[in-house]
N, C-alpha and C. Protein backbone atom coordinates (compact mmCIF):
# COMPACT_ATOMS: atom_id res chain seq x y z
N UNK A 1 -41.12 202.99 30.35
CA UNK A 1 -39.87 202.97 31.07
C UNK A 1 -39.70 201.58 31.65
N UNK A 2 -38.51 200.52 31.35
CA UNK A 2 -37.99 199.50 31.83
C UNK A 2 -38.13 199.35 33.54
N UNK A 3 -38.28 198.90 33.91
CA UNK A 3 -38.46 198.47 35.41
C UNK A 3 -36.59 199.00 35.93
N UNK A 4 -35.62 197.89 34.83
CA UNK A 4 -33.86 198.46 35.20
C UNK A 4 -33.94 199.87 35.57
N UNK A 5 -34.64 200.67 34.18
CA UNK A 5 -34.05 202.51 33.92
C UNK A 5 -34.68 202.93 35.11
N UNK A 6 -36.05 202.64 35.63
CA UNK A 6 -36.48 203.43 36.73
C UNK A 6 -35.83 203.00 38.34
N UNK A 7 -35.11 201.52 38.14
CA UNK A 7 -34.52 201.51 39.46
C UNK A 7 -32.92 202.16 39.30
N UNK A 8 -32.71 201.97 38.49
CA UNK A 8 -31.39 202.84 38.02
C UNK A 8 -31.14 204.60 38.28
N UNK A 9 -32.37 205.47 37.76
CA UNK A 9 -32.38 206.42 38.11
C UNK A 9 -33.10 206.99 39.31
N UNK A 10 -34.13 206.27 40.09
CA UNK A 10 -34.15 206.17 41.18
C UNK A 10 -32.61 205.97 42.35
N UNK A 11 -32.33 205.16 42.14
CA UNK A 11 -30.56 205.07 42.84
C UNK A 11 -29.90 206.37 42.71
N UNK A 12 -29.82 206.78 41.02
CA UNK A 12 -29.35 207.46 41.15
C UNK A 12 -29.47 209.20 42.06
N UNK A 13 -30.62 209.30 41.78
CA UNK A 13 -31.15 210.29 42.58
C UNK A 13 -31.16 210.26 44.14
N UNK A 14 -31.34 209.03 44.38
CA UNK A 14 -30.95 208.94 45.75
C UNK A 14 -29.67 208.54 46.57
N UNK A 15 -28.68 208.78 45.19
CA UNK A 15 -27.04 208.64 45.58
C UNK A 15 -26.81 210.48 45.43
N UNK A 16 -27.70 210.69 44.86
CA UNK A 16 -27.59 212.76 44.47
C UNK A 16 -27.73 213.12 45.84
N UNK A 17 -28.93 212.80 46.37
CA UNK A 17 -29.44 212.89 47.69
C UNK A 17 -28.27 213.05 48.79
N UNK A 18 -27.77 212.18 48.70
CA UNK A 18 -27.02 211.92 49.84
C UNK A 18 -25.60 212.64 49.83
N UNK A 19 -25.21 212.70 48.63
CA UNK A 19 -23.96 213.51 48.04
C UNK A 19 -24.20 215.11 48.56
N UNK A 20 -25.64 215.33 48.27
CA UNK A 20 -25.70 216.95 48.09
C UNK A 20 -25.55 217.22 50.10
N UNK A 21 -26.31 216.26 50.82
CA UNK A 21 -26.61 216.59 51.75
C UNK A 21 -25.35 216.30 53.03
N UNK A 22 -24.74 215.22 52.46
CA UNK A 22 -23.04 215.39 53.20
C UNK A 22 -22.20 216.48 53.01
N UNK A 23 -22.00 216.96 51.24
CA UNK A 23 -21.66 218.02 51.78
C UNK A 23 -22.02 218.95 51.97
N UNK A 24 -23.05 219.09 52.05
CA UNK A 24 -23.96 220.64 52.84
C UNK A 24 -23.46 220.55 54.53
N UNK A 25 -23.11 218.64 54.84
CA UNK A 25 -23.15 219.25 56.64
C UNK A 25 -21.59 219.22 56.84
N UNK A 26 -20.56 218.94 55.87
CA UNK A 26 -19.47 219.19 55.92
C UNK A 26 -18.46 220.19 55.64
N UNK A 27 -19.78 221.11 54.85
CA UNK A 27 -19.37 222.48 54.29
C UNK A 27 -18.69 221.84 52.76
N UNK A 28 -18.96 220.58 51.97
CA UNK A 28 -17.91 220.63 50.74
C UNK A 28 -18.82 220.85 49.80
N UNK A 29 -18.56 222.31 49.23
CA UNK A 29 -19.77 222.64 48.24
C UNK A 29 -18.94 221.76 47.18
N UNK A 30 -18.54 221.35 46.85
CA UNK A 30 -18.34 220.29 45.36
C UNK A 30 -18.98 219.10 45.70
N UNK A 31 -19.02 218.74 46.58
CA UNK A 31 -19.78 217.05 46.58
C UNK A 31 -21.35 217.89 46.93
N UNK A 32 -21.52 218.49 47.44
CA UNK A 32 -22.89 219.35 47.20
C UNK A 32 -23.23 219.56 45.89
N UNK A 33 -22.23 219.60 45.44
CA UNK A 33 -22.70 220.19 43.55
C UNK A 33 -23.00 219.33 42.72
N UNK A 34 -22.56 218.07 43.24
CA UNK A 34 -21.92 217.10 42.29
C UNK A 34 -23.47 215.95 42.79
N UNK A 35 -23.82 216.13 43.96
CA UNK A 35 -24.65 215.60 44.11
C UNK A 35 -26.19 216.45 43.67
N UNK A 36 -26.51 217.26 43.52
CA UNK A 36 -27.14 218.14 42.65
C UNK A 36 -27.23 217.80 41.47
N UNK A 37 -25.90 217.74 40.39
CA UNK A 37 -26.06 217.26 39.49
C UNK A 37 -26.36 215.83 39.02
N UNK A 38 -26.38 215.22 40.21
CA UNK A 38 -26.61 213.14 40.09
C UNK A 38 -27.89 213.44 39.69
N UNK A 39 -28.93 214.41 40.92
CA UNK A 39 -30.07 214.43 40.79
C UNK A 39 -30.91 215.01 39.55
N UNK A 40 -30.37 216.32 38.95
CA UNK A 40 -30.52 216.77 37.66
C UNK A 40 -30.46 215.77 36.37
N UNK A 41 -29.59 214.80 36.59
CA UNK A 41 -29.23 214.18 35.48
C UNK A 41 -30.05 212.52 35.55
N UNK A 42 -30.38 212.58 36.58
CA UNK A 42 -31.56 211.64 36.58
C UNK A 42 -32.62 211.87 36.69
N UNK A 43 -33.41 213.27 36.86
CA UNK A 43 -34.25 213.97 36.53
C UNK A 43 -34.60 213.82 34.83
N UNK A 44 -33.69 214.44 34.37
CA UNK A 44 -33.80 214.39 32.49
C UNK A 44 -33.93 212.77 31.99
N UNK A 45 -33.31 211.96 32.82
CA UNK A 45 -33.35 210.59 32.46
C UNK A 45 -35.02 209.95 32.61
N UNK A 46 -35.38 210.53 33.48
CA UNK A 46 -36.63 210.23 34.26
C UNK A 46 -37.51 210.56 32.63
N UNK A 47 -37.32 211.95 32.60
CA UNK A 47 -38.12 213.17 31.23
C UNK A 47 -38.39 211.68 30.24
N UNK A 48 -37.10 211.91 29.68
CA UNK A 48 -36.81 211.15 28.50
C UNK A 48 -36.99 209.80 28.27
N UNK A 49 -37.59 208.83 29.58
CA UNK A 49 -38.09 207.55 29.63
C UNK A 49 -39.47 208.02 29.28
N UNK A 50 -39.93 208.94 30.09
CA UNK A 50 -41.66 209.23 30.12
C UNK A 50 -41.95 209.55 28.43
N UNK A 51 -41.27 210.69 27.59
CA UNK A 51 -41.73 210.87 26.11
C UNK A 51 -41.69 209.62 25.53
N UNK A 52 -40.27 208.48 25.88
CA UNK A 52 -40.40 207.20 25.05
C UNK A 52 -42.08 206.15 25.30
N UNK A 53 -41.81 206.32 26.54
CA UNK A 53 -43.52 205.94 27.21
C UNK A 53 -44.39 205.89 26.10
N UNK A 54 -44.77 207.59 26.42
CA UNK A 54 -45.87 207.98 25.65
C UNK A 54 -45.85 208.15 24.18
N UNK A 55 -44.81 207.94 23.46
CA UNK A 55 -44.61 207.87 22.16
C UNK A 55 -44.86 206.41 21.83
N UNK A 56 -44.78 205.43 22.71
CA UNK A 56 -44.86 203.99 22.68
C UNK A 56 -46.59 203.83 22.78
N UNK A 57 -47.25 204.26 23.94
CA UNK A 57 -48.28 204.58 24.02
C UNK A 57 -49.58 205.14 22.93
N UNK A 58 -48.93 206.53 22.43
CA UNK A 58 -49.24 206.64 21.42
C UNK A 58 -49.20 205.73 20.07
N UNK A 59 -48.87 204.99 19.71
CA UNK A 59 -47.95 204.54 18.49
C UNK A 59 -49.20 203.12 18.59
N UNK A 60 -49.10 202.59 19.88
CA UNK A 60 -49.83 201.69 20.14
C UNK A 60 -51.46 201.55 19.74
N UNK A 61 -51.59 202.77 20.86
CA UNK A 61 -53.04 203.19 20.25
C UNK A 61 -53.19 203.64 18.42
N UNK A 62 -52.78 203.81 18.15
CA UNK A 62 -53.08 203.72 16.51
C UNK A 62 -53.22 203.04 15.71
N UNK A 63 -52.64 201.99 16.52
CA UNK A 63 -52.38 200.36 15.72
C UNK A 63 -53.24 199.32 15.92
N UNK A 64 -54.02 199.97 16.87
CA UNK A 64 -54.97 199.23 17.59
C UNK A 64 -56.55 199.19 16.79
C-alpha cells in the first residue's frame, strides 16, 4: 500500500468519523449514514491495498 492510498483512506475514515458523529448529536441520520458509509468504503479500500500487498509480497518471494 502507497504511503498517498493509506493517508488518503485514513482521512477518509476520519472524515466518516466525524460525519457519523455530528449527525448522531444533531439527530441527522443521513449525514450519520453517509458518514458510516465514508468509513465502510475506506474500510474495503484499506482490504484491497492489503491483498495487492501480499500478492506483491508473494510474487516477490518467488522471484527471489
Amino acid at each position: 500500500m502507497g504511503l498517498d492510498d493509506k493517508i488518503s483512506n485514513k482521512a477518509q475514515d476520519a472524515q466518516g468519523k466525524v460525519k457519523e458523529g455530528t449527525g448522531s448529536a444533531v439527530g441527522n441520520e443521513s449525514l450519520e449514514a453517509e458518514g458510516k458509509g465514508d468509513q465502510a468504503e475506506s474500510s474495503v479500500k484499506q482490504g484491497v491495498e492489503k491483498v495487492k500487498d501480499a500478492a506483491k509480497d508473494l510474487k516477490d518471494g518467488l522471484t527471489k
